[in-house]
PDB file of N, CA and C in Angstrom:
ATOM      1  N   UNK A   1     144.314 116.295  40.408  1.00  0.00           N
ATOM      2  CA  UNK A   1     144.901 117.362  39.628  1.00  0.00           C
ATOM      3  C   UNK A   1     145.862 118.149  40.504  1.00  0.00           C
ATOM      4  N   UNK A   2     146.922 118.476  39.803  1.00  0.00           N
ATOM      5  CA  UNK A   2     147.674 119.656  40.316  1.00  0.00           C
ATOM      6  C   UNK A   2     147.708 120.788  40.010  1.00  0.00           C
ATOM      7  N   UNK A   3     147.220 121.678  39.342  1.00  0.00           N
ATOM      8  CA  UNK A   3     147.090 123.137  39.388  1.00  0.00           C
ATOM      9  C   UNK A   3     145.754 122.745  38.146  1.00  0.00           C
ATOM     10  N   UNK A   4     145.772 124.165  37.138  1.00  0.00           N
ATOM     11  CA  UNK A   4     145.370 125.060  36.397  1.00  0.00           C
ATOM     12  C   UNK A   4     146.134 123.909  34.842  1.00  0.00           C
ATOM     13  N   UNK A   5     145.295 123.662  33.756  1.00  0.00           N
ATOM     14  CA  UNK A   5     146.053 123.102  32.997  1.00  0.00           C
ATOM     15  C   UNK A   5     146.969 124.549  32.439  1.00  0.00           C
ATOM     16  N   UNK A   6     148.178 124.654  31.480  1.00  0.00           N
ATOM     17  CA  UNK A   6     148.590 125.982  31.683  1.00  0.00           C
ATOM     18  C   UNK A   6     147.917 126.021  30.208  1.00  0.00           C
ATOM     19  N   UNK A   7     147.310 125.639  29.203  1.00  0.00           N
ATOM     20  CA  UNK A   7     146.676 125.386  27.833  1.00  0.00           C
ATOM     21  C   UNK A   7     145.254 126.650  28.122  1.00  0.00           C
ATOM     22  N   UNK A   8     144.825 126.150  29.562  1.00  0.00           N
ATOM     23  CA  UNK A   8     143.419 126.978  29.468  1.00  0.00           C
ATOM     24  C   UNK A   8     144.140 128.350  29.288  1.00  0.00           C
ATOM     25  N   UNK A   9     142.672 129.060  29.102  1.00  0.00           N
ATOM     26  CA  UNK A   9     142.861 130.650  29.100  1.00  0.00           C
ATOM     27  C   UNK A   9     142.202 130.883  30.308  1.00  0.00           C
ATOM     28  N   UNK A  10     142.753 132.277  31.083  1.00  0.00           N
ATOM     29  CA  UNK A  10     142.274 133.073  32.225  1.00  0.00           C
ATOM     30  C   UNK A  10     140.575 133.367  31.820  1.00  0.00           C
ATOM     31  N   UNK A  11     140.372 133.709  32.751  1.00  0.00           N
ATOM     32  CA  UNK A  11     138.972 133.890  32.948  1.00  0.00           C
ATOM     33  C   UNK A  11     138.639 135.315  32.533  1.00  0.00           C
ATOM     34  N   UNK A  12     137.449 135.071  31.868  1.00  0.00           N
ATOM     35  CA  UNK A  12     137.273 137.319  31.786  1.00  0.00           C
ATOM     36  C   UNK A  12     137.071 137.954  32.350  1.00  0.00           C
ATOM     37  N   UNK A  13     137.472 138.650  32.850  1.00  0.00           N
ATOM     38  CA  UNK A  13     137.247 139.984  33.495  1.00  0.00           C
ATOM     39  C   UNK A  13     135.720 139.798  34.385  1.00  0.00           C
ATOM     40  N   UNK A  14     134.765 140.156  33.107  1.00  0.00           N
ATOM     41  CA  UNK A  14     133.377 140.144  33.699  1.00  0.00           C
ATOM     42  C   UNK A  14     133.019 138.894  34.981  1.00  0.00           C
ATOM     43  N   UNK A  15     133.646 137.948  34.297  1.00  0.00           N
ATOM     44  CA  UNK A  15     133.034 136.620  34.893  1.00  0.00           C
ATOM     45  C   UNK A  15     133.867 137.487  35.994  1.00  0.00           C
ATOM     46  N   UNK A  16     135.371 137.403  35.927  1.00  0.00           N
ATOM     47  CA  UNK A  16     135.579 137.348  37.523  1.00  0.00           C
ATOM     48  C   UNK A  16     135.018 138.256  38.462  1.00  0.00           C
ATOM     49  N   UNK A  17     134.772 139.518  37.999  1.00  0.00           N
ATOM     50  CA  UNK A  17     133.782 140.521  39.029  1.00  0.00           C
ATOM     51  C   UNK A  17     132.347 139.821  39.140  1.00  0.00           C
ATOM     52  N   UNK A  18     131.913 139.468  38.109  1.00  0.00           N
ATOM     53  CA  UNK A  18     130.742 138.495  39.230  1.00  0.00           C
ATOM     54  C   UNK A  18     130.654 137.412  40.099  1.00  0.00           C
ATOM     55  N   UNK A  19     131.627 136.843  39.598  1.00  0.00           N
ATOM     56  CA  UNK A  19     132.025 135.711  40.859  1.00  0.00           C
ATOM     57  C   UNK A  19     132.460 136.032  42.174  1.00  0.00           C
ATOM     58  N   UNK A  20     133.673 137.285  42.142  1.00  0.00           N
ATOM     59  CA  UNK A  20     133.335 138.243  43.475  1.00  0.00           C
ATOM     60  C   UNK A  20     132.913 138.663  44.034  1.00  0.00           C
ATOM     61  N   UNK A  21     131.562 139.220  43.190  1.00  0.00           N
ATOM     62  CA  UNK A  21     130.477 140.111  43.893  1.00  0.00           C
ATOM     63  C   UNK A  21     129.841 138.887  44.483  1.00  0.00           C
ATOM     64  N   UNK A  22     129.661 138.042  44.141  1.00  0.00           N
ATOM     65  CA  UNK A  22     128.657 136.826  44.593  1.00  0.00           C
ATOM     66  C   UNK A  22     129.389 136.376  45.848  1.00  0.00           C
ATOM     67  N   UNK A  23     130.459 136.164  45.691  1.00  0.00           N
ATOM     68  CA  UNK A  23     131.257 135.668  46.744  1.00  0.00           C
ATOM     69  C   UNK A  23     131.317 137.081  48.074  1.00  0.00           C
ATOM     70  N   UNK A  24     131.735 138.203  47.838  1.00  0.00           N
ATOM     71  CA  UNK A  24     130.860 139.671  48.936  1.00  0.00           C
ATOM     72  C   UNK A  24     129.295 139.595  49.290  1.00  0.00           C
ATOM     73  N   UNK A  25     128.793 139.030  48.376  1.00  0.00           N
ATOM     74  CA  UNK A  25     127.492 138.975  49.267  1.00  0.00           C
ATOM     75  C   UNK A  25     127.542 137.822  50.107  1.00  0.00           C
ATOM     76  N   UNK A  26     127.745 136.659  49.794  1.00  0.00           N
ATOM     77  CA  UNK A  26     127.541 135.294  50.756  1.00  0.00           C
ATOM     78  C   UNK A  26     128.621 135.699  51.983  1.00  0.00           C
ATOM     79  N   UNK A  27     129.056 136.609  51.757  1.00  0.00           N
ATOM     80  CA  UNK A  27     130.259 137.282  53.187  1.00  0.00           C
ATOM     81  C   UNK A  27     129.503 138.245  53.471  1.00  0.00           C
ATOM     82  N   UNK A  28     129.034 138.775  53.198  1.00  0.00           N
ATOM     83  CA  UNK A  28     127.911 139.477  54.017  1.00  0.00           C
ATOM     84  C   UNK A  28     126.774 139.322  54.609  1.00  0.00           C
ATOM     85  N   UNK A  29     126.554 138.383  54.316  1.00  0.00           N
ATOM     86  CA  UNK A  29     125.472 136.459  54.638  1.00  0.00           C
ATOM     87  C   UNK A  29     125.869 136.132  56.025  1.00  0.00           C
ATOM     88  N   UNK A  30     127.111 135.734  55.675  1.00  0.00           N
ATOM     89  CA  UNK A  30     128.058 135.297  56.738  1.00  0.00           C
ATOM     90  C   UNK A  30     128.197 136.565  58.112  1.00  0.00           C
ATOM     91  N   UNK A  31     128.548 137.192  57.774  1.00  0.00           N
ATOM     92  CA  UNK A  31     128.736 138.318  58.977  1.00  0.00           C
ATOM     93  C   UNK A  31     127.615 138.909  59.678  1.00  0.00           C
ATOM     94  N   UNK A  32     126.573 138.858  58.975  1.00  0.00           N
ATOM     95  CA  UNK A  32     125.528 139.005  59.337  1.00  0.00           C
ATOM     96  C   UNK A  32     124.850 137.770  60.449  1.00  0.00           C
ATOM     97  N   UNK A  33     125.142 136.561  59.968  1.00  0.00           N
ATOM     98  CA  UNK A  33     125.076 135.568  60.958  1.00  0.00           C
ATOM     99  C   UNK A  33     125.964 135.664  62.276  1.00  0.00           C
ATOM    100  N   UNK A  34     127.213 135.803  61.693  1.00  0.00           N
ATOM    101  CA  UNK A  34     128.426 136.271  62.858  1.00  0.00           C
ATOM    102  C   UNK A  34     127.971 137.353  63.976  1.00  0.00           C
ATOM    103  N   UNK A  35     127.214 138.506  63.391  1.00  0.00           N
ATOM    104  CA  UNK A  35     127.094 139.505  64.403  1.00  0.00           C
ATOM    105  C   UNK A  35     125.877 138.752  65.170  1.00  0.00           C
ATOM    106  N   UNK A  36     124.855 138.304  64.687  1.00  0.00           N
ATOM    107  CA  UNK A  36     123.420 138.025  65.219  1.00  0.00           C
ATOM    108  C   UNK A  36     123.542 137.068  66.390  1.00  0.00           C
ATOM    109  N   UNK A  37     124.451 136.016  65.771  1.00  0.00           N
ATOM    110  CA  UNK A  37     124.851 134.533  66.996  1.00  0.00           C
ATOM    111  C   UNK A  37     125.448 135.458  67.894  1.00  0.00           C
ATOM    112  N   UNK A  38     126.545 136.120  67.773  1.00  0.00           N
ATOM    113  CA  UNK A  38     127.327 136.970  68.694  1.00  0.00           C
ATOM    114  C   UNK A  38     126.632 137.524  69.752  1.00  0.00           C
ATOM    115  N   UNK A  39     126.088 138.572  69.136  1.00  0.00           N
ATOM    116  CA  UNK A  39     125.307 139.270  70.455  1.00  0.00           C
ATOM    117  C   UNK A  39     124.093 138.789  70.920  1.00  0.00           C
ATOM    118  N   UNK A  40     123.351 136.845  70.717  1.00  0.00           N
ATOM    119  CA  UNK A  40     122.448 136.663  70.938  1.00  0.00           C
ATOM    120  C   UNK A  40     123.096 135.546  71.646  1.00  0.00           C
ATOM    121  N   UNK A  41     124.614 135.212  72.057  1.00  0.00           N
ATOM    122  CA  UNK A  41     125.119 134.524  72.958  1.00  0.00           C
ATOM    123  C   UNK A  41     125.824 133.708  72.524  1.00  0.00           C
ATOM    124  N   UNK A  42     125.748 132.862  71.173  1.00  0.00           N
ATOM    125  CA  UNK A  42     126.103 131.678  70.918  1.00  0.00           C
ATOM    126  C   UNK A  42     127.390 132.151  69.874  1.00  0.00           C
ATOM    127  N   UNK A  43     128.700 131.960  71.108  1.00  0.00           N
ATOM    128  CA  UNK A  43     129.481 132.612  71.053  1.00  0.00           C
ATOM    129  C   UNK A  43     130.360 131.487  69.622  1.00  0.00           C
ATOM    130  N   UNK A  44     130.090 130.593  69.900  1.00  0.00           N
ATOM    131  CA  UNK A  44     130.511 129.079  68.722  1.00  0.00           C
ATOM    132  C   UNK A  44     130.263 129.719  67.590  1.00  0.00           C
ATOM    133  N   UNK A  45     128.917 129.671  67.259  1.00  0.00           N
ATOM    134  CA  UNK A  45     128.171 130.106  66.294  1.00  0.00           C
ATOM    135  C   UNK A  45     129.314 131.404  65.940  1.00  0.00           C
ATOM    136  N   UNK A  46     129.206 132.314  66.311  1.00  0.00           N
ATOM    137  CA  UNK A  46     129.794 133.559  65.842  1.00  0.00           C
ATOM    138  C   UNK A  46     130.925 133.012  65.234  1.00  0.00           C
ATOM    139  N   UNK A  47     131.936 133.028  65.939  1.00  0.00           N
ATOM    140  CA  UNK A  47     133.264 133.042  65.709  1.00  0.00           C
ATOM    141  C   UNK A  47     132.996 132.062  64.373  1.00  0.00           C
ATOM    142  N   UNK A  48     132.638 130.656  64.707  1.00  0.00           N
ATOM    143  CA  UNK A  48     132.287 130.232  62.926  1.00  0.00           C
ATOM    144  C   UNK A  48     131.911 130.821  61.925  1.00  0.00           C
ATOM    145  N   UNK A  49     130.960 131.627  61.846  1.00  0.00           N
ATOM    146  CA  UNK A  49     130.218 132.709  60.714  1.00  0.00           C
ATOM    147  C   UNK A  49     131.633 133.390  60.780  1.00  0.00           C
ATOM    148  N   UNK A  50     131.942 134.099  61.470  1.00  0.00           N
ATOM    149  CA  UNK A  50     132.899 134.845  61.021  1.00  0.00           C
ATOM    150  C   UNK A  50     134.143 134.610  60.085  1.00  0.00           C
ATOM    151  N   UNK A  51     134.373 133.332  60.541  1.00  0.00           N
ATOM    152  CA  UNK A  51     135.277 132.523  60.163  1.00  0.00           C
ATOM    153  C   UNK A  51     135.056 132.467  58.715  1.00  0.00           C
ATOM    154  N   UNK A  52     133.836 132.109  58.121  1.00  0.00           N
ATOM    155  CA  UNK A  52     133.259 131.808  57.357  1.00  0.00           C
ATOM    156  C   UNK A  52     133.276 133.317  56.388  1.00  0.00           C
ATOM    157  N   UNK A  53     133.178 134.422  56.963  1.00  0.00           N
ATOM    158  CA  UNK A  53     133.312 135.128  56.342  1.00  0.00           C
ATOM    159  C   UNK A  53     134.566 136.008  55.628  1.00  0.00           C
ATOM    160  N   UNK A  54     135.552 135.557  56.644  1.00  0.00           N
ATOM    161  CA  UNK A  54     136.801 136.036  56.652  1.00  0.00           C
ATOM    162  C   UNK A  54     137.293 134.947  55.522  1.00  0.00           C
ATOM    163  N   UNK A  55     137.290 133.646  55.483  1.00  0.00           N
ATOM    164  CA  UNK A  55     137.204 133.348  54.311  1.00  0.00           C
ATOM    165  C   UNK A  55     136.564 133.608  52.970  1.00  0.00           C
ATOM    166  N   UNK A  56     135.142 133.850  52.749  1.00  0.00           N
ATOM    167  CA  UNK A  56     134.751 133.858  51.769  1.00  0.00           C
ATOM    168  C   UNK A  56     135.417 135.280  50.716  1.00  0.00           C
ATOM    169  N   UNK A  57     135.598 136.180  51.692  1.00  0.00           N
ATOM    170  CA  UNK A  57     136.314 137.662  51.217  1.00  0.00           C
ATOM    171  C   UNK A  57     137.141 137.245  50.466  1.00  0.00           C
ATOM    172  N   UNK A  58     138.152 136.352  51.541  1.00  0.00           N
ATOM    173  CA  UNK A  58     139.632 135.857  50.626  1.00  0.00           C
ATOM    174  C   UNK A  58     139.071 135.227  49.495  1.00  0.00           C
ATOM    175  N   UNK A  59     138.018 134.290  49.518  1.00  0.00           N
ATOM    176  CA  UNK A  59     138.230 133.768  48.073  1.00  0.00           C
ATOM    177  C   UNK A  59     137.702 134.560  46.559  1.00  0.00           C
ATOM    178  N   UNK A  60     136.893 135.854  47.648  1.00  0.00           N
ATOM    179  CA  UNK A  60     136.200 136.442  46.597  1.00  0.00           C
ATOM    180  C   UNK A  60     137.913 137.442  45.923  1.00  0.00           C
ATOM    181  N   UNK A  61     138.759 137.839  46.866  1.00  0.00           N
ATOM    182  CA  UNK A  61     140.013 138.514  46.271  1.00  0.00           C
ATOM    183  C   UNK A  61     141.080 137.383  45.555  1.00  0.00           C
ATOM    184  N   UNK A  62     141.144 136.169  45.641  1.00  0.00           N
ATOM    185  CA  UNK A  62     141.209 135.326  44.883  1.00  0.00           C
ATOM    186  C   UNK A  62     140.519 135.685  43.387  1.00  0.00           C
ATOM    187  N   UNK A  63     139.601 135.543  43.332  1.00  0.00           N
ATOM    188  CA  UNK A  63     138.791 135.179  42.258  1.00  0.00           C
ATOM    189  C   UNK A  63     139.553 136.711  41.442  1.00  0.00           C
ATOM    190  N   UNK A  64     139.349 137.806  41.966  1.00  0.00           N
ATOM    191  CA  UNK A  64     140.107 139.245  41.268  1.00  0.00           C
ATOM    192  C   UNK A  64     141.211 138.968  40.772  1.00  0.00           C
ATOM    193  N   UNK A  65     142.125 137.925  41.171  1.00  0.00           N
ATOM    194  CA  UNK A  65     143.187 138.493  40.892  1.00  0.00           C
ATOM    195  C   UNK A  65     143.653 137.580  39.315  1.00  0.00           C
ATOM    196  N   UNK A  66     144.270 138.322  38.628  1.00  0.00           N
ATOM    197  CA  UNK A  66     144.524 137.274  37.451  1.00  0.00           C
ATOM    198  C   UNK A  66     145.495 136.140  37.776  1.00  0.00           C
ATOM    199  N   UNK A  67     145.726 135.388  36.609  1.00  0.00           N
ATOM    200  CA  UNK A  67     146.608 134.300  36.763  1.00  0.00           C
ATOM    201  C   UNK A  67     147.647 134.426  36.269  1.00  0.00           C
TER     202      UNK A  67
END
């Protein structure tokens, strides 16, 4: 596939704030792992979680934004 068929309809509102919120918590999942590996040495570990979290944000502001 290449995009979005353009036929569908946008998503509602509701759905998309819960799909965000879901997506802020598993980033807060994430950072929480990020800080713990961090200051318990396993410096890999961190920077991945983080990584991980710095993405998931984006996709949760993704998910906000309309089409």
């Amino acid at each position: 596939m290449t995009g979005p068929d353009p036929d569908e309809a946008p998503r509602p509102l509701i759905e998309r704030l819960g799909l965000g919120a879901v997506a802020l918590l598993l980033a807060a999942v994430f950072g929480f792992v990020a800080f713990a590996a961090w200051t318990s040495g396993e410096i890999f570990l961190g920077v991945m979680a983080g990584i991980g979290a710095i993405m998931t944000v984006w996709a949760a502001a993704s998910t906000l934004r309309p089409r």
